[in-house]
Each structure stands twice: as structure tokens, then as C-alpha cells.
Protein backbone atom coordinates (compact mmCIF):
# COMPACT_ATOMS: atom_id res chain seq x y z
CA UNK A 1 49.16 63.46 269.94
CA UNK A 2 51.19 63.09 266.23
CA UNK A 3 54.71 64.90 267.44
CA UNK A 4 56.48 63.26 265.07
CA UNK A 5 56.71 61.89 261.45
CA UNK A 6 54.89 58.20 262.05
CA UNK A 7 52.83 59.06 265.13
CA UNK A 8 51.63 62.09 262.20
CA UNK A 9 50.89 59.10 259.96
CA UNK A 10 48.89 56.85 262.17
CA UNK A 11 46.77 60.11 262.97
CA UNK A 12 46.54 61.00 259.32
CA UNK A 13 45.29 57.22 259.10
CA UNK A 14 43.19 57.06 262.12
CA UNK A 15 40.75 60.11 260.96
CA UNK A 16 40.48 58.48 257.30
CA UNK A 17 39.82 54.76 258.92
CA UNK A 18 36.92 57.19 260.84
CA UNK A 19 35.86 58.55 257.57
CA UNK A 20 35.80 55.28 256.22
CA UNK A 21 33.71 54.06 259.01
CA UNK A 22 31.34 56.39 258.62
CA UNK A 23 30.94 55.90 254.71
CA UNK A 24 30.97 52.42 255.19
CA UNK A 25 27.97 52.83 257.86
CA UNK A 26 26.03 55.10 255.62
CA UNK A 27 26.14 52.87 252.44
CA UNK A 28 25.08 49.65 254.76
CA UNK A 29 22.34 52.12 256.39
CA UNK A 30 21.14 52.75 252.46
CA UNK A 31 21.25 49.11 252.02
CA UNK A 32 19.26 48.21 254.98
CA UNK A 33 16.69 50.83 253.89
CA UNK A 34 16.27 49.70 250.14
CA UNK A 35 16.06 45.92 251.62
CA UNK A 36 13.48 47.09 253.77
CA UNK A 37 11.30 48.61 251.21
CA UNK A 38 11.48 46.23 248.49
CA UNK A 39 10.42 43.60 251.30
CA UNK A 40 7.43 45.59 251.79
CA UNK A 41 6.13 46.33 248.64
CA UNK A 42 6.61 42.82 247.82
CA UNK A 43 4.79 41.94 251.00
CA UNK A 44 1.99 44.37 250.01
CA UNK A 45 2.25 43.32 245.67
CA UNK A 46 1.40 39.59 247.75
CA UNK A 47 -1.54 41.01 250.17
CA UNK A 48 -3.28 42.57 247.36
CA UNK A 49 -2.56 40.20 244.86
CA UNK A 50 -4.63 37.57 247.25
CA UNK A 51 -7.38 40.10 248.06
CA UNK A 52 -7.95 40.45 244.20
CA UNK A 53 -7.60 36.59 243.72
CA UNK A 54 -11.01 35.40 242.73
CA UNK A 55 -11.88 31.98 242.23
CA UNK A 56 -14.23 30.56 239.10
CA UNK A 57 -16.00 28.14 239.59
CA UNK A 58 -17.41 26.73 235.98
CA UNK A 59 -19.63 23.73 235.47
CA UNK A 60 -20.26 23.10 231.07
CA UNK A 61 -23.23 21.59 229.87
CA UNK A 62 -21.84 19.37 226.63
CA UNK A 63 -24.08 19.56 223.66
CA UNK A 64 -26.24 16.44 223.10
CA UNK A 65 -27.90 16.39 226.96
CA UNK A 66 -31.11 16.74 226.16
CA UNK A 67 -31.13 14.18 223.15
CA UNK A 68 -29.58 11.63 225.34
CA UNK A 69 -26.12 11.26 223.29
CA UNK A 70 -24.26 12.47 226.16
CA UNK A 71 -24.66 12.19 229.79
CA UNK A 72 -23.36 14.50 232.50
CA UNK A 73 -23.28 14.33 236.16
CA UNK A 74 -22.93 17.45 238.09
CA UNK A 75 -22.52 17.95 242.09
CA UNK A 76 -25.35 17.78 244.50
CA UNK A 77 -24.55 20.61 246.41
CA UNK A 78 -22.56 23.77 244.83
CA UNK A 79 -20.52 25.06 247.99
CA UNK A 80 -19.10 29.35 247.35
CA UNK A 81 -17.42 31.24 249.60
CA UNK A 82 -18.49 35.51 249.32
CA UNK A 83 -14.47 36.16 250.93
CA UNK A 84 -12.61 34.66 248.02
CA UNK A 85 -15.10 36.26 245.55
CA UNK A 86 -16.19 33.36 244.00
CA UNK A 87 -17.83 33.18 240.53
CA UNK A 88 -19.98 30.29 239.23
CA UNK A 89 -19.87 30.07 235.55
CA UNK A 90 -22.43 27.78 233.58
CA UNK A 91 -21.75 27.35 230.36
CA UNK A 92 -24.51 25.48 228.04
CA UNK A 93 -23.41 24.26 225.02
CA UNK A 94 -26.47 21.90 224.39
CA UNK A 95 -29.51 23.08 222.06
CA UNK A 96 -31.87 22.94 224.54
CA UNK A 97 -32.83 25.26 227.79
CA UNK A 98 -31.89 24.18 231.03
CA UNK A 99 -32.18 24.66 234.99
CA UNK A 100 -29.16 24.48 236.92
CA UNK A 101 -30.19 25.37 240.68
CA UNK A 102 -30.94 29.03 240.64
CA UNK A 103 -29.91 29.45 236.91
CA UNK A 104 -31.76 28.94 233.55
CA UNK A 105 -29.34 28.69 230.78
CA UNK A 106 -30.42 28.82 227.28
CA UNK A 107 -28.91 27.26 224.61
CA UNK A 108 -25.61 28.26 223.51
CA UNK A 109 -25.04 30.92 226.32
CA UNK A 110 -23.29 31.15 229.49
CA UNK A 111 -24.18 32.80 232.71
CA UNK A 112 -22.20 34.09 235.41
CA UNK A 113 -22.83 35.33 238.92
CA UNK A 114 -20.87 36.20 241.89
CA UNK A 115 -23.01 36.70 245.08
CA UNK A 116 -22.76 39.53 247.38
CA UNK A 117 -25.08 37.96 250.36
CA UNK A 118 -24.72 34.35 251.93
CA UNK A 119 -27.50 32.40 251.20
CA UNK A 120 -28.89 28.51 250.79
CA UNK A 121 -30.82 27.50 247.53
CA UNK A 122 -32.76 24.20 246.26
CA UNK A 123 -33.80 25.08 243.01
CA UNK A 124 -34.55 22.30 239.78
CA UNK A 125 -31.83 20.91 238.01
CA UNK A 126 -32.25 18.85 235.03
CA UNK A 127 -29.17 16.68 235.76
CA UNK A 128 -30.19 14.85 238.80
CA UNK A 129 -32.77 12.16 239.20
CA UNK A 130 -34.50 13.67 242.20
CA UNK A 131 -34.61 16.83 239.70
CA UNK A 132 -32.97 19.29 242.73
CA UNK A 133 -29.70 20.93 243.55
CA UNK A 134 -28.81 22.62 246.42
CA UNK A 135 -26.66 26.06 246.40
CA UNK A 136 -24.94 27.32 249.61
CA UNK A 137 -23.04 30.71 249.11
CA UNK A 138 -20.89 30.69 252.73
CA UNK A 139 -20.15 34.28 254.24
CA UNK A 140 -16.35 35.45 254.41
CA UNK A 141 -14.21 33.29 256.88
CA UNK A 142 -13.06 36.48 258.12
CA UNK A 143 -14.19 40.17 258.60
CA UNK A 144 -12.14 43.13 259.41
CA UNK A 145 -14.24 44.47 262.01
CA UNK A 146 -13.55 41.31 263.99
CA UNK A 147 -9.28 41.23 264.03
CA UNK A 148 -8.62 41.76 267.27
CA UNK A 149 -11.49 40.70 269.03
CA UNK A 150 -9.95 36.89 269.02
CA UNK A 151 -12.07 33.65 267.78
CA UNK A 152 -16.10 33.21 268.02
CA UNK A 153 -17.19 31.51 270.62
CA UNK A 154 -17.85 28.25 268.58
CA UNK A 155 -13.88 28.06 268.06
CA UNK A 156 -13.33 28.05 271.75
CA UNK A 157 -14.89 24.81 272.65
């Protein structure tokens, strides 16, 4: 109880030290709550950021191929992958028409194609001496009807 003069000041002080706890608490509780948010729309700016990420793939045919000035080698075997949306870009720079796998580019024109559907092609090439390349578009690593269902059986070998 404040009965007298100082006891009246350390009550007068004790209810503003509890004011000033609670002020205190409800600026750290903003804070808290602003931290919080800006860590989840950066976590989300980050998710969707990779989801849009798309990878090119780009393979240029130099100009002079077909008359022999210039030689170019070019993979085998063109792996893609449908879950990071990749694009294969061929760009032919050369005067002359040529295959590339699935792909005929003409001369001075570039095609581009991102597949929607795994699949395995051998088609011609012109580049290589057995006058085949192989194309292998992989499905997505993941799916979002399987999260929570745990790894495919392969994995648990």
C-alpha cells in the first residue's frame, strides 16, 4: 500500500514500469509478426521463383557445316527433364537445311520446343557419323500427388 510520500512514488513507478512492460511487449510482439511475414513471403518469392525457373537448353549450328569450313560436334544423346521445364533451342546459322534428332532446321532459323510428355527419340542427325541421335525427355523427379506417400519402391532397395 503507498501511505506515505516514497512508498506513493515507488507505486506511481511500479504501474508505469507495468505500462512500460506492456508497451515494450506489444512493440516486440509487432516485431516478431513483421519478421515472420517478410520470412514468408521471401520463402514463397524463392518457391515460386524455382517453380518458374526454366532451363534452355541451346545447341547452334555455325555457318559453313555443310561446305565443310567448319566442323561441329554435338552430343549423342540430348537428356530433358519435363519438371524443370526444359527448352531445347536449335539455332542454324548455316545455309543449308538440317536434321537434328526430331528437328529439321532450315537455314537461318531457330526452333524451339519444350515437351509436355516423356518420351525416347532416335531420329537423323547430320552431325554424327552413324547419322543418329538419340532424344530422351525424362518425366518430373517429383509429382504432387505423391508427397506423402514416401519413396517408390525402387528407392527402397
Amino acid at each position: 500500500m503507498c501511505r506515505d510520500w516514497r512508498s506513493f512514488q515507488n507505486c506511481a513507478n511500479l504501474g508505469s514500469s507495468k505500462k512500460h512492460f506492456w508497451v515494450t511487449m506489444q512493440k516486440r510482439r509487432k516485431v516478431w509478426v513483421s519478421l515472420s511475414l517478410m520470412i514468408l513471403l521471401g520463402l514463397g518469392w524463392l518457391a515460386y521463383a524455382q517453380w518458374q525457373a526454366m532451363r534452355e537448353i541451346r545447341y547452334v549450328i555455325p555457318a559453313g557445316v555443310e561446305a565443310g569450313r567448319t566442323t561441329v560436334e554435338f552430343p549423342a544423346e540430348i537428356v530433358l527433364t519435363i519438371g524443370l521445364r526444359d527448352t531445347i533451342v536449335i539455332e542454324n546459322q548455316d545455309e543449308a537445311t538440317h536434321a537434328f534428332g526430331p528437328f529439321v532446321v532450315g537455314p537461318h532459323s531457330t526452333v524451339t520446343k519444350r515437351f509436355r510428355n516423356p518420351l525416347v527419340y532416335e531420329g537423323a542427325c547430320t552431325f554424327h557419323q552413324d547419322q543418329f541421335m538419340k532424344l530422351v525427355v525424362n518425366p518430373a523427379p517429383w509429382s504432387f500427388s505423391d508427397w506423402g506417400q514416401g519413396p517408390p519402391d525402387s528407392e527402397l532397395n
